[in-house]
N, C-alpha and C. Protein backbone atom coordinates (compact mmCIF):
# COMPACT_ATOMS: atom_id res chain seq x y z
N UNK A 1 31.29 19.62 -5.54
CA UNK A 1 30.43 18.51 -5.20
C UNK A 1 31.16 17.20 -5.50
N UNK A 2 30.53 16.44 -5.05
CA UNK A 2 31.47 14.63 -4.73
C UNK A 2 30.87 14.12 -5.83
N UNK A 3 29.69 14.21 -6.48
CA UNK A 3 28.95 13.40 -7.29
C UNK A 3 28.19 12.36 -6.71
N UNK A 4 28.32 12.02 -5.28
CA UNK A 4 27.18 11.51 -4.12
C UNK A 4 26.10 12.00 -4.27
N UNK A 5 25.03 11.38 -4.05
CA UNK A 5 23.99 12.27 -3.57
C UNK A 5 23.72 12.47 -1.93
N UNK A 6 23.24 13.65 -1.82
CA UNK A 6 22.64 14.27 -0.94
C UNK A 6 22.13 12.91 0.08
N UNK A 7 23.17 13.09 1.35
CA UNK A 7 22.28 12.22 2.39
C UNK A 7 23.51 10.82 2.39
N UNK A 8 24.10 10.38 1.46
CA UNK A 8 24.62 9.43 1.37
C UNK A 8 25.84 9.15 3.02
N UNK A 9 25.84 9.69 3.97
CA UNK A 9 26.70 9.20 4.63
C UNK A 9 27.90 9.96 4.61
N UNK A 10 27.83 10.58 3.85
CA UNK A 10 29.95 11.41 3.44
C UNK A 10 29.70 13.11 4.28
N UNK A 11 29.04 12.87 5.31
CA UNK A 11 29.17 13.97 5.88
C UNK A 11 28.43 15.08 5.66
N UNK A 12 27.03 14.95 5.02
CA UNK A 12 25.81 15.59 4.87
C UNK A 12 25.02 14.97 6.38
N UNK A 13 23.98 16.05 5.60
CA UNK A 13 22.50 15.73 6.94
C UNK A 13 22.14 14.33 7.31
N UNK A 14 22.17 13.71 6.10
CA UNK A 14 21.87 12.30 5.93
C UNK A 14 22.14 11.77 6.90
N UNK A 15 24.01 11.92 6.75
CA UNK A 15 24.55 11.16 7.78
C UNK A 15 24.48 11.53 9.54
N UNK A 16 24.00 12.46 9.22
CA UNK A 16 23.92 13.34 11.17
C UNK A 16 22.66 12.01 11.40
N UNK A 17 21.62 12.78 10.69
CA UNK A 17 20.33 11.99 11.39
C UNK A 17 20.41 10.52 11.12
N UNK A 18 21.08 9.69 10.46
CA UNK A 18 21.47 8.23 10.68
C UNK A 18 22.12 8.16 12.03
N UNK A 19 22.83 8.56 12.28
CA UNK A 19 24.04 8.77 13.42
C UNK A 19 23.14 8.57 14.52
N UNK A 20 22.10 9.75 14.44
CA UNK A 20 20.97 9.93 15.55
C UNK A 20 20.55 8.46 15.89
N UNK A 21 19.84 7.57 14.58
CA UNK A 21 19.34 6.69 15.12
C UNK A 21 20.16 5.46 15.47
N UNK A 22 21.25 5.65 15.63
CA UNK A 22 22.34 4.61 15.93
C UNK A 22 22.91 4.91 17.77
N UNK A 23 22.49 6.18 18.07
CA UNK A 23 22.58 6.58 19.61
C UNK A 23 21.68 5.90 20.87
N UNK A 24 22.05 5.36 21.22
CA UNK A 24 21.55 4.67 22.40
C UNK A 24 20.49 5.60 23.07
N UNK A 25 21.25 7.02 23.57
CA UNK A 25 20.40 8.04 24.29
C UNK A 25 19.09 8.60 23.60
N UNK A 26 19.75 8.68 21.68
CA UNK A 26 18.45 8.79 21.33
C UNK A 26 17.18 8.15 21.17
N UNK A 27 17.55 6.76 20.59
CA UNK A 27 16.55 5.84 20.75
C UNK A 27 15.82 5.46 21.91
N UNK A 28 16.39 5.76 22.92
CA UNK A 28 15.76 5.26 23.83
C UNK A 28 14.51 6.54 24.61
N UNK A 29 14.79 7.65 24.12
CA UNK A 29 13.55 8.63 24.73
C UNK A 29 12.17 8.40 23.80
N UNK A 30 11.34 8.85 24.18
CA UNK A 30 9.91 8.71 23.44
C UNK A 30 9.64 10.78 23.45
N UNK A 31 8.59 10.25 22.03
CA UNK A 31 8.37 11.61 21.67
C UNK A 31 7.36 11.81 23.00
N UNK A 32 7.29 13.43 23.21
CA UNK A 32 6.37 13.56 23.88
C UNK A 32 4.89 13.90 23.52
N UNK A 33 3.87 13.91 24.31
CA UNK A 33 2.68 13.58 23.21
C UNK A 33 2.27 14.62 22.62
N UNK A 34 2.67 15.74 23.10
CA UNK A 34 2.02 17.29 22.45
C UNK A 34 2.58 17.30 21.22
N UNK A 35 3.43 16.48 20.52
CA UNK A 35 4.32 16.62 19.19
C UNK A 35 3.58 16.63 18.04
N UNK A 36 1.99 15.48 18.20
CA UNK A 36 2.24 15.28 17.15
C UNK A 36 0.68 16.08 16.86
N UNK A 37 0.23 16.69 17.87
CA UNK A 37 -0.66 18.11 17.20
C UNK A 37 -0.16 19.06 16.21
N UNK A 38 1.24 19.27 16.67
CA UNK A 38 1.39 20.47 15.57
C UNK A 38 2.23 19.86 14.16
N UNK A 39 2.42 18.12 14.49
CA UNK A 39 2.69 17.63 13.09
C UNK A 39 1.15 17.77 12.86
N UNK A 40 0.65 17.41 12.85
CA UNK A 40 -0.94 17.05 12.27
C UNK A 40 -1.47 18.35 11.62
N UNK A 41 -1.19 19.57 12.83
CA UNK A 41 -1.76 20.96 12.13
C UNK A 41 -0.67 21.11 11.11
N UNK A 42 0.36 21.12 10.56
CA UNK A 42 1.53 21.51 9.45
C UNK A 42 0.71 20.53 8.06
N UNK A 43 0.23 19.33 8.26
CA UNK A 43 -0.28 18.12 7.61
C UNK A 43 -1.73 18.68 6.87
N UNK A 44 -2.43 19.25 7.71
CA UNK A 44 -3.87 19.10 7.75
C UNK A 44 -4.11 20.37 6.15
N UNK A 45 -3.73 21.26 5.21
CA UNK A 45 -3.90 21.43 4.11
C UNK A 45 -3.57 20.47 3.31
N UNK A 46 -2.58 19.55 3.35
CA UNK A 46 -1.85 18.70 2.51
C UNK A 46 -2.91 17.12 3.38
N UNK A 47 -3.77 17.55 3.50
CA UNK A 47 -4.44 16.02 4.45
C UNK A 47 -5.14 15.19 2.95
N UNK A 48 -5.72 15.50 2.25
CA UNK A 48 -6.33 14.92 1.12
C UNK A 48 -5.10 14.61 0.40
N UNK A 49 -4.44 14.93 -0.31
CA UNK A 49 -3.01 14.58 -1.48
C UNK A 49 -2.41 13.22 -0.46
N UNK A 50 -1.99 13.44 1.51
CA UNK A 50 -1.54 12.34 1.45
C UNK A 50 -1.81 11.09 1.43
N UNK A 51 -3.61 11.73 1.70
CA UNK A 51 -4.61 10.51 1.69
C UNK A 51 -4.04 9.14 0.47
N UNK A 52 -4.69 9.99 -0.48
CA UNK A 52 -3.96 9.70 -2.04
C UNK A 52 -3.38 8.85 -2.19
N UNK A 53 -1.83 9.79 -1.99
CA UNK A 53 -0.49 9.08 -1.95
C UNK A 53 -0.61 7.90 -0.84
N UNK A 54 -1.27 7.90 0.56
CA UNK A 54 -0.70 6.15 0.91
C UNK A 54 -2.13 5.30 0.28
N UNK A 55 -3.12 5.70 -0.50
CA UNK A 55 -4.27 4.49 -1.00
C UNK A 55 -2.97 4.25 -2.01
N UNK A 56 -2.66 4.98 -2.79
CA UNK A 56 -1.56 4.76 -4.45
C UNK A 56 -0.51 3.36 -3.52
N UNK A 57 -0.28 4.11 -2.43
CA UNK A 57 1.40 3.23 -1.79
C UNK A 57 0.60 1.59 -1.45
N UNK A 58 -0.59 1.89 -0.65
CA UNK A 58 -0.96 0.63 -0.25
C UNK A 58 -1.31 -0.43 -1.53
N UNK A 59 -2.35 0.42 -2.56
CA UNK A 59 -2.67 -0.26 -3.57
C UNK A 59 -1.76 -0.67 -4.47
N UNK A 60 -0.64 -0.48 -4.70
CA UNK A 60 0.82 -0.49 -5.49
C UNK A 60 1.69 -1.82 -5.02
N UNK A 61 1.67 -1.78 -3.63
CA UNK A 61 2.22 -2.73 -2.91
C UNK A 61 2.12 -4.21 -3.86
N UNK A 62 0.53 -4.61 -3.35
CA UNK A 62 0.06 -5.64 -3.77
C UNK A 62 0.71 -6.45 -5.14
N UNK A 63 0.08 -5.68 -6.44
CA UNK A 63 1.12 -5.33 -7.74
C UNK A 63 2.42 -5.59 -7.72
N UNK A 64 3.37 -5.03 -6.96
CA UNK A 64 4.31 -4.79 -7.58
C UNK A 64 5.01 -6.56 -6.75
N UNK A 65 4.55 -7.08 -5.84
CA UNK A 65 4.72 -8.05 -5.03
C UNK A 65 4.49 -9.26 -5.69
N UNK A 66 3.22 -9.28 -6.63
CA UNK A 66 2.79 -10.52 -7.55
C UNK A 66 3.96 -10.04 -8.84
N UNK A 67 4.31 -9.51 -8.92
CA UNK A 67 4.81 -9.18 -10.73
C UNK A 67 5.90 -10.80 -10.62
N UNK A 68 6.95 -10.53 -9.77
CA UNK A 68 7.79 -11.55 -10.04
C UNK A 68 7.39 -13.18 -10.17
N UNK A 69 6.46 -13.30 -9.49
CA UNK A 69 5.26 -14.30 -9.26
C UNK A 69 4.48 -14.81 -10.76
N UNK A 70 4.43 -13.88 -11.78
CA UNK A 70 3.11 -13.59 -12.78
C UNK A 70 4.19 -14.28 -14.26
């Protein structure tokens, strides 16, 4: 191991799917719409926890935005 982490660019996954969004051909297609049923069905046990997690993300925001301010 490099002592990188995981994703950093040095020729992991990270760096494939960065790559992706730097492709002209890729950016430019749109998902198609049947996609995001079966994200939603993979989602829908875990639907309450992410609830959660984005009230925590939204409510956190606010906070952490005034601190330097305070």
């Amino acid at each position: 191991m490099s002592g990188q982490p995981s994703g950093s660019g040095n020729g992991t996954a990270g760096g494939l799917v960065r790559s992706f969004s730097r492709d002209p051909s890729v950016r430019s297609r749109d998902l198609s719409p049947g996609i995001w049923r079966p994200i939603g069905g993979a989602a829908a046990p875990d639907r309450r926890m992410l609830l959660i997690f984005l009230a925590l993300i939204v409510a956190d925001a606010p906070v952490r935005a005034a601190n330097p301010l305070i």
